[in-house]
C-alpha atoms as a PDB file:
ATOM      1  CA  UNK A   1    -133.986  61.665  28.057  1.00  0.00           C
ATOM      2  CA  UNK A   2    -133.256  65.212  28.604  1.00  0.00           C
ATOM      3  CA  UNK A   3    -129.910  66.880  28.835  1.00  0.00           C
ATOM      4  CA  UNK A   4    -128.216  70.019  30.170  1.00  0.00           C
ATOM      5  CA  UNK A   5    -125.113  71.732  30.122  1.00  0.00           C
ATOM      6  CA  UNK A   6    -124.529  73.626  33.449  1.00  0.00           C
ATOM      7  CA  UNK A   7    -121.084  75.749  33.652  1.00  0.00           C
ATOM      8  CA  UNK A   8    -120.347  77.140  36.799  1.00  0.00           C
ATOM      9  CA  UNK A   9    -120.674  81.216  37.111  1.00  0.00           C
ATOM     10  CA  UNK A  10    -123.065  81.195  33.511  1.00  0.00           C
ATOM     11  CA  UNK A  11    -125.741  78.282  34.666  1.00  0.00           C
ATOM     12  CA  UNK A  12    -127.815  76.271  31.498  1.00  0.00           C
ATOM     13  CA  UNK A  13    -126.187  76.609  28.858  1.00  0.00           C
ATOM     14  CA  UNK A  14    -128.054  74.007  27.223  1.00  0.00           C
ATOM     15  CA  UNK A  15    -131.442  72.027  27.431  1.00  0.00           C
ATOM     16  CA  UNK A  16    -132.111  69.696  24.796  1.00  0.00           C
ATOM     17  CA  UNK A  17    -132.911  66.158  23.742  1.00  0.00           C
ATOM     18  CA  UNK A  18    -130.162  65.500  21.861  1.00  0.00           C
ATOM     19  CA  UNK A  19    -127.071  63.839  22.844  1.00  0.00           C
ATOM     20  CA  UNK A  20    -124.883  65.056  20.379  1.00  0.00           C
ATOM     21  CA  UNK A  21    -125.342  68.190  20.765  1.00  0.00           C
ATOM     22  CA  UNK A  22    -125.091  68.061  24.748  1.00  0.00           C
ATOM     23  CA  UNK A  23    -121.136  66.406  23.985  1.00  0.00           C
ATOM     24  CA  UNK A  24    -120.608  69.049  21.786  1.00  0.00           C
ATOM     25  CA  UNK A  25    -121.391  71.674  24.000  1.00  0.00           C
ATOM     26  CA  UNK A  26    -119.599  70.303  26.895  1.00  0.00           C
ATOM     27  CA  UNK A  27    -116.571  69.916  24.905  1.00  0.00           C
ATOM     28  CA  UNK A  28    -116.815  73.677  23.984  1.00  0.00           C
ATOM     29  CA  UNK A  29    -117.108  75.049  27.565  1.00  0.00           C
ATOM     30  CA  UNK A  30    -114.638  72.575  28.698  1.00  0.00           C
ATOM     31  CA  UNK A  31    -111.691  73.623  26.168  1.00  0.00           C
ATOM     32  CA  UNK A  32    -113.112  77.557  27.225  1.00  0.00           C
ATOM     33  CA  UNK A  33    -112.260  76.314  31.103  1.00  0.00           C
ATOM     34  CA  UNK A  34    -109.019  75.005  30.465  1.00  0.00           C
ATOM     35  CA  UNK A  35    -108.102  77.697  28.506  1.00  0.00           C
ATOM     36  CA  UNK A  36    -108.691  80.543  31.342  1.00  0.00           C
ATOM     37  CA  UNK A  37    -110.711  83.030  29.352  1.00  0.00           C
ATOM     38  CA  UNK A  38    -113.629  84.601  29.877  1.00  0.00           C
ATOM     39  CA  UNK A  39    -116.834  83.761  31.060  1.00  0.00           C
ATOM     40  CA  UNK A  40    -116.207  79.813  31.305  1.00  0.00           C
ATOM     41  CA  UNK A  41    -112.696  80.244  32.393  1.00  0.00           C
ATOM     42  CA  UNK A  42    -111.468  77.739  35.204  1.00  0.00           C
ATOM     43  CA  UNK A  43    -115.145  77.067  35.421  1.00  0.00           C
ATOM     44  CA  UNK A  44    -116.589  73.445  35.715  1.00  0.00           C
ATOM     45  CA  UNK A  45    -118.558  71.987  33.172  1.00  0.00           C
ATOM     46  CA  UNK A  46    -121.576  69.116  33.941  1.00  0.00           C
ATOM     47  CA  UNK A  47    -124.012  67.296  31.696  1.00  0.00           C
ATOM     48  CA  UNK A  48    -126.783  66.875  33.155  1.00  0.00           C
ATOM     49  CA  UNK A  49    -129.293  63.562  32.517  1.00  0.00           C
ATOM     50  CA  UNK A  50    -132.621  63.588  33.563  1.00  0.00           C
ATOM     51  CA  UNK A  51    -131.574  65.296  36.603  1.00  0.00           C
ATOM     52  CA  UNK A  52    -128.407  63.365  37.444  1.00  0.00           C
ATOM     53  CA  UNK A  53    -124.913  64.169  36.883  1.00  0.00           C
ATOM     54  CA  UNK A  54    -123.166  62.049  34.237  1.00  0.00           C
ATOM     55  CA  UNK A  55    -120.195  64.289  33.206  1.00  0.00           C
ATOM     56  CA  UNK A  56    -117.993  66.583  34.748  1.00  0.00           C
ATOM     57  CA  UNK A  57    -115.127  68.845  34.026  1.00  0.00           C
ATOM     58  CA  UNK A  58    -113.668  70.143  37.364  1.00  0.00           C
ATOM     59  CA  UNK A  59    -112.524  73.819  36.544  1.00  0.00           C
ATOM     60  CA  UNK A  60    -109.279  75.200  37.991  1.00  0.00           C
ATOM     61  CA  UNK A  61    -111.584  77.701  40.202  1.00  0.00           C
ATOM     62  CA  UNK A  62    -112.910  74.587  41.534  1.00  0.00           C
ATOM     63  CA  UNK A  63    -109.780  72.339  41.990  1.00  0.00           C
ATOM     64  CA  UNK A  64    -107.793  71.601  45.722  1.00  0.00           C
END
């Protein structure tokens, strides 16, 4: 399987094999969203699997 980490504004963050990592990652960008600062701020967060969305933080710039 391959994984990525797409964040809004930034794109890829990560591209990898490895599970793990990917949920680490998204948990990073996700607590960087919530928290309103920089880059990632209010941005959404996806892992990507093979292609298809499995995970997704909706960012404040995103949210109705």
């Amino acid at each position: 399987m391959k994984y990525q980490v797409i964040v809004g504004n930034i794109g890829t963050v990560l591209d990898t094999d490895n599970r793990t990592e990917v949920d680490s990652v998204f948990e990073t960008y996700k607590a960087q969203s919530e928290s309103g600062l920089g880059r990632a701020g209010g941005e959404s967060v996806t892992i990507m699997e093979d292609g298809e969305p499995v995970k997704e933080h909706v960012g404040s710039n995103d949210a109705d």
